[in-house]
C-alpha atoms as a PDB file:
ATOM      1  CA  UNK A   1      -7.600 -55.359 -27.040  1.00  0.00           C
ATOM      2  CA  UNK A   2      -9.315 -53.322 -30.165  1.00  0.00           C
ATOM      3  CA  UNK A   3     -11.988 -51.552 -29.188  1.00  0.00           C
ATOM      4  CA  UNK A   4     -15.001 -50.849 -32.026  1.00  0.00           C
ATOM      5  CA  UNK A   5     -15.417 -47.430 -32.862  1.00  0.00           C
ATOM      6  CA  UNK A   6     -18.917 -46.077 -32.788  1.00  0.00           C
ATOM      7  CA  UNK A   7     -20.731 -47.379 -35.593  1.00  0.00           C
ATOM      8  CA  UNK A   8     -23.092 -45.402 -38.213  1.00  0.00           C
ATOM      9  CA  UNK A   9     -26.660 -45.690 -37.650  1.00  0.00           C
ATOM     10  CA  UNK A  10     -28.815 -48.267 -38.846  1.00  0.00           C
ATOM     11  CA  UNK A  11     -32.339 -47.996 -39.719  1.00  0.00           C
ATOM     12  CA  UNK A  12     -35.209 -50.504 -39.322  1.00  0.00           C
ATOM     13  CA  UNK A  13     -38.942 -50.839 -40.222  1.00  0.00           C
ATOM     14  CA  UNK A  14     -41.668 -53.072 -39.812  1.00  0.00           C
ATOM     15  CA  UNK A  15     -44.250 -52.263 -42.761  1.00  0.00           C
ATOM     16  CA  UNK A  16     -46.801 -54.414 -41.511  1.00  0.00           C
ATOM     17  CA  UNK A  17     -47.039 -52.302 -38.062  1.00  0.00           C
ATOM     18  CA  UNK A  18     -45.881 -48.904 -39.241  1.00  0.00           C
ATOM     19  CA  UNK A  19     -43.308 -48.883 -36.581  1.00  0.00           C
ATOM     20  CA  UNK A  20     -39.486 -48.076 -37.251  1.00  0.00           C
ATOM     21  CA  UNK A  21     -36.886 -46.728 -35.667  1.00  0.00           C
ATOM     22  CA  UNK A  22     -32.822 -46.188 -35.369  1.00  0.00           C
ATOM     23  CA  UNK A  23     -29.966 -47.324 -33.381  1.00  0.00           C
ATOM     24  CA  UNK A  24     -26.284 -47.044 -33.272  1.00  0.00           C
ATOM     25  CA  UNK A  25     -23.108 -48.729 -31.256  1.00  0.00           C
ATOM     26  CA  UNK A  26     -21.966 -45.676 -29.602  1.00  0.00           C
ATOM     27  CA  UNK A  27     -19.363 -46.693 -27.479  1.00  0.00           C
ATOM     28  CA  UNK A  28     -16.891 -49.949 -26.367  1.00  0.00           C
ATOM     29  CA  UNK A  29     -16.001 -50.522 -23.078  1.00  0.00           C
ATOM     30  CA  UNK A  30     -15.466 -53.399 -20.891  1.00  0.00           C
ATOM     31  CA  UNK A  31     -16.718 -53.992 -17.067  1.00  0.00           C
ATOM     32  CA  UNK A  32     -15.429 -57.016 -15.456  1.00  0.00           C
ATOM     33  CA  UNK A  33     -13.222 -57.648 -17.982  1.00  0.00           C
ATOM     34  CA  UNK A  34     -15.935 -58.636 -20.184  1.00  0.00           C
ATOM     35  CA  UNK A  35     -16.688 -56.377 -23.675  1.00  0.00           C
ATOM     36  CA  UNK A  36     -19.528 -54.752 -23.647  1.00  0.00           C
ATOM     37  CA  UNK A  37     -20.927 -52.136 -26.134  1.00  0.00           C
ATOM     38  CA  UNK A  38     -23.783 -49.286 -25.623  1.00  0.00           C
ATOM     39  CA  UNK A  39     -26.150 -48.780 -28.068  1.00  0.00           C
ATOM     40  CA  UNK A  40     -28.650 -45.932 -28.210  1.00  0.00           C
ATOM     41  CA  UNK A  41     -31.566 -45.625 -30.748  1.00  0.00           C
ATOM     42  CA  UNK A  42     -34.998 -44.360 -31.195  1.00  0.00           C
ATOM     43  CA  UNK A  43     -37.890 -46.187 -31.949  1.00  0.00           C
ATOM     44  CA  UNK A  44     -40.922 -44.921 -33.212  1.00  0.00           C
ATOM     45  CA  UNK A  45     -44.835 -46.798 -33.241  1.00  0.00           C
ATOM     46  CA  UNK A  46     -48.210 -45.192 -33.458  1.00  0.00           C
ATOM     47  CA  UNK A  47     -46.883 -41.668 -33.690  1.00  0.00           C
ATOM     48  CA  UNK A  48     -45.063 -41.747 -30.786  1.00  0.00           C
ATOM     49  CA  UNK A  49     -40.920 -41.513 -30.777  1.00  0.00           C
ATOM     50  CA  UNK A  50     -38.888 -42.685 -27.640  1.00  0.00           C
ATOM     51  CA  UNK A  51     -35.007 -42.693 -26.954  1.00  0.00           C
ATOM     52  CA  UNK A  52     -33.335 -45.218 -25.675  1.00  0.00           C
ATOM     53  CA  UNK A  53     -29.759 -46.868 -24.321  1.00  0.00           C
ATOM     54  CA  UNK A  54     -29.304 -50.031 -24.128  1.00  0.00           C
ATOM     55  CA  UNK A  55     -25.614 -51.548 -22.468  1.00  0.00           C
ATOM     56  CA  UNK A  56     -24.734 -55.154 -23.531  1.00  0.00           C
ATOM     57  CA  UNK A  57     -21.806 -57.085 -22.330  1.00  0.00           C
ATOM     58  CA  UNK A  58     -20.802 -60.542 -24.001  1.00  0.00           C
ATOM     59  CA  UNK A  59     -20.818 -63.575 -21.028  1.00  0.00           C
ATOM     60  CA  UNK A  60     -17.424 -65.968 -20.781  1.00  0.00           C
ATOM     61  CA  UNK A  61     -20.193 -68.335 -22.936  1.00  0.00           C
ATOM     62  CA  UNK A  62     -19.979 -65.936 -25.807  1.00  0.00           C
ATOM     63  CA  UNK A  63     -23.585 -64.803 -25.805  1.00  0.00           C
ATOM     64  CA  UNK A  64     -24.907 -60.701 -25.655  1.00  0.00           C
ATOM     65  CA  UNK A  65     -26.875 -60.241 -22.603  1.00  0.00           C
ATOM     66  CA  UNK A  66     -28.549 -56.950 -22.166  1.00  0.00           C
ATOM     67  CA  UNK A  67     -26.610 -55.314 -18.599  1.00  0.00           C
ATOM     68  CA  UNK A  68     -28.616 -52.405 -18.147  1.00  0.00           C
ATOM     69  CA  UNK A  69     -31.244 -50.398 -20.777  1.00  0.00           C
ATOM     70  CA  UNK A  70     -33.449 -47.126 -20.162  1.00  0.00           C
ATOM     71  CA  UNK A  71     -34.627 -44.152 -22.075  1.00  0.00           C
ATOM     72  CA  UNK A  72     -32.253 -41.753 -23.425  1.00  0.00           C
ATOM     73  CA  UNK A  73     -31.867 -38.356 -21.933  1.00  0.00           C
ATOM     74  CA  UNK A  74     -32.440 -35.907 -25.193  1.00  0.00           C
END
């Protein structure tokens, strides 16, 4: 199995809110067997940044389902 390496970051925006933020694949992994990937970002609205991590693992139907997500310890 070929495991991703850690991607770049990629930016968004929404210009009608103001709000953007970052996130990047940081790591591959699998748990159960399935692939899974952890992604970890920030996202930033009304002045306010946050970290976060989010872990998702692909199901046997072939979707992304989010396993586990939190804020990021800086």
């Amino acid at each position: 199995v070929v495991e991703e390496k850690p991607s770049e970051g990629k930016r968004w925006a929404n210009e009608a809110s103001g709000a953007w933020g970052t996130m990047a694949v940081t790591r591959s992994f699998r748990r159960n067997g399935a692939p899974c990937r952890e992604i970890r970002g920030e996202n930033t609205a009304r002045a306010r940044t946050e970290a976060f991590r989010l872990v998702l693992c692909r199901t046997p139907q072939g979707e992304w389902k989010i396993a586990s997500s939190g804020p990021a310890k800086r």
